[in-house]
Protein backbone atom coordinates (compact mmCIF):
# COMPACT_ATOMS: atom_id res chain seq x y z
CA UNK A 1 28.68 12.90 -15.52
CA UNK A 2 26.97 16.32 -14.88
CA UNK A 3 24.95 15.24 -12.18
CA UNK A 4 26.65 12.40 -9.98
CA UNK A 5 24.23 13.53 -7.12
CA UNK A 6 20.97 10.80 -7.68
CA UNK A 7 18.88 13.66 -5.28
CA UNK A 8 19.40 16.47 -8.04
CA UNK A 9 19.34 13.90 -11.09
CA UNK A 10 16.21 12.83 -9.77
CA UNK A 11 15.23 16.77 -9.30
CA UNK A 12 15.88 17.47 -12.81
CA UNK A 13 14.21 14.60 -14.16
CA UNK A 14 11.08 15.80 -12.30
CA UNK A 15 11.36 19.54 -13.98
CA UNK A 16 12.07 18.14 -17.20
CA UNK A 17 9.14 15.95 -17.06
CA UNK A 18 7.24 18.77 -15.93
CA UNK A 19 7.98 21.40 -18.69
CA UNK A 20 7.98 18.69 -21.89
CA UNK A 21 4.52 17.34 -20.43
CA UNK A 22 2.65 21.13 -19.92
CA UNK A 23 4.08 21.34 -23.89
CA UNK A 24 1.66 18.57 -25.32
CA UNK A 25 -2.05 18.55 -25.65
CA UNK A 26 -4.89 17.71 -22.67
CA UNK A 27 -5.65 14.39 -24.83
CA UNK A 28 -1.47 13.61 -25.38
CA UNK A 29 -1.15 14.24 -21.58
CA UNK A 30 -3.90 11.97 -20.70
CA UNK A 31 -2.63 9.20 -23.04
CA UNK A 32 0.61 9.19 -22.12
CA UNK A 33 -0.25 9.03 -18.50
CA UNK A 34 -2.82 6.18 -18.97
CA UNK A 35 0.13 4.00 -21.11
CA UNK A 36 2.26 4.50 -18.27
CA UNK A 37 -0.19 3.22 -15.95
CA UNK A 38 -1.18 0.38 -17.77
CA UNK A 39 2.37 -0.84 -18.53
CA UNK A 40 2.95 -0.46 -14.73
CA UNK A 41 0.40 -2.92 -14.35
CA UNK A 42 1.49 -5.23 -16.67
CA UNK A 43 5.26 -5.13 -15.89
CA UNK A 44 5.43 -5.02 -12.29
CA UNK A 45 4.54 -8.39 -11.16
CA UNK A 46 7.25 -9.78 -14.20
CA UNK A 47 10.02 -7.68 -12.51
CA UNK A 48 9.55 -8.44 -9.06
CA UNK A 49 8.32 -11.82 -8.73
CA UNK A 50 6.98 -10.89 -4.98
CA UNK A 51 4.95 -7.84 -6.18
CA UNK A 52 1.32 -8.41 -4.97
CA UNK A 53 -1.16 -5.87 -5.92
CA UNK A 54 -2.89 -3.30 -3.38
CA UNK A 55 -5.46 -5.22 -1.31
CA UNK A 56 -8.74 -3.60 0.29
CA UNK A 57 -8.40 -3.61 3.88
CA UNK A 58 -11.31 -5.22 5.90
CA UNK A 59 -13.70 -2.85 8.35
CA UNK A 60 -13.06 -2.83 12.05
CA UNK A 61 -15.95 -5.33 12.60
CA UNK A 62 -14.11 -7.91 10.35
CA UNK A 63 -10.82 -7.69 12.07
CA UNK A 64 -12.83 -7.69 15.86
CA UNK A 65 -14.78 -11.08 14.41
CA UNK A 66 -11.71 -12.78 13.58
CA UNK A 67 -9.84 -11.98 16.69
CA UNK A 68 -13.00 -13.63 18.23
CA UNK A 69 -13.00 -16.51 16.17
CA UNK A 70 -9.61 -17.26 16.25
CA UNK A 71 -9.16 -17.12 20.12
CA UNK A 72 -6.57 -14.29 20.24
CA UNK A 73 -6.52 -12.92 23.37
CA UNK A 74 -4.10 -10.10 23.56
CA UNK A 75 -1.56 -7.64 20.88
CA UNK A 76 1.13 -10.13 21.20
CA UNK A 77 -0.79 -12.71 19.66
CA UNK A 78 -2.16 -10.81 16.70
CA UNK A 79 1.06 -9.39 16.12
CA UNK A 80 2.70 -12.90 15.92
CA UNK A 81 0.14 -14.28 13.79
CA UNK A 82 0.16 -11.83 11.08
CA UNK A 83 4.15 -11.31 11.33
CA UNK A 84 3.79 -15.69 10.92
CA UNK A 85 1.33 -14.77 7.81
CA UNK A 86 -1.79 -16.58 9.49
CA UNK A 87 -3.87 -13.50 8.76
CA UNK A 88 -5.29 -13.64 5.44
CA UNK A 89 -4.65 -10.50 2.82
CA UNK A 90 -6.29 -7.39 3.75
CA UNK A 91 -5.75 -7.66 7.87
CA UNK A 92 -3.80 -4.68 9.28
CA UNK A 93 -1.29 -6.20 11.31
CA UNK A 94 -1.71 -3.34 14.27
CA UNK A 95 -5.48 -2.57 14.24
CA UNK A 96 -5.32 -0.92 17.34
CA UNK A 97 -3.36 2.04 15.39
CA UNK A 98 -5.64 1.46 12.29
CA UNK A 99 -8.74 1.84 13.84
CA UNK A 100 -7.99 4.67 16.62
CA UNK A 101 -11.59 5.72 17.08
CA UNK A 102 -13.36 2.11 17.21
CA UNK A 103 -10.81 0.34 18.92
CA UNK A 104 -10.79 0.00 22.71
CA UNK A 105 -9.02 -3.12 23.83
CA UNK A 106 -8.38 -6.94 23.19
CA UNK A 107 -9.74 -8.09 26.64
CA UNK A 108 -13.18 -5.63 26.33
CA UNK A 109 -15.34 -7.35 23.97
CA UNK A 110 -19.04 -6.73 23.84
């Protein structure tokens, strides 16, 4: 085999991909490129049986109302309950990373 290395198989795949798709047409390009993406779609969750499509994450308000509402009082706590998978899809499991700028503490609540 020519290219036992996977890091420059994978690097040639790339060019070749590259040159034989500036060959075709805007409108071949485009359809190509949308049959890939809808056959991803289609195929992924029959491959891996775990595969769970990207969620929208919730707004720093969301998360701060469920900590609330939950009665977590500290990191600790959050961090078990979404590593546990109490927190519904859509909850960053470190918010305080997430949300830098809004974010202050879990014992200063307004």
């Amino acid at each position: 085999m020519p290219l036992k290395d996977q890091e420059k198989r994978k690097e040639f795949a790339r060019k070749y991909a590259k040159r034989y798709m500036a060959k075709l047409s805007k409108e071949n390009r485009e359809k190509i490129l949308e049959y890939k993406r809808n056959w991803w779609r289609q195929n992924a969750p029959k491959k891996n049986p775990n595969y769970k499509p990207q969620v929208t994450y919730y707004d720093f308000e969301t998360h701060r109302e469920l900590a609330i509402n939950s009665g977590i009082q500290n990191e600790r706590e959050w961090y078990e309950c979404f590593k546990r998978g109490f927190m519904p899809d859509g909850i960053y499991g470190s918010p305080d990373k997430s949300f830098r700028s809004d974010y202050k503490s879990f014992n200063r609540r307004k």
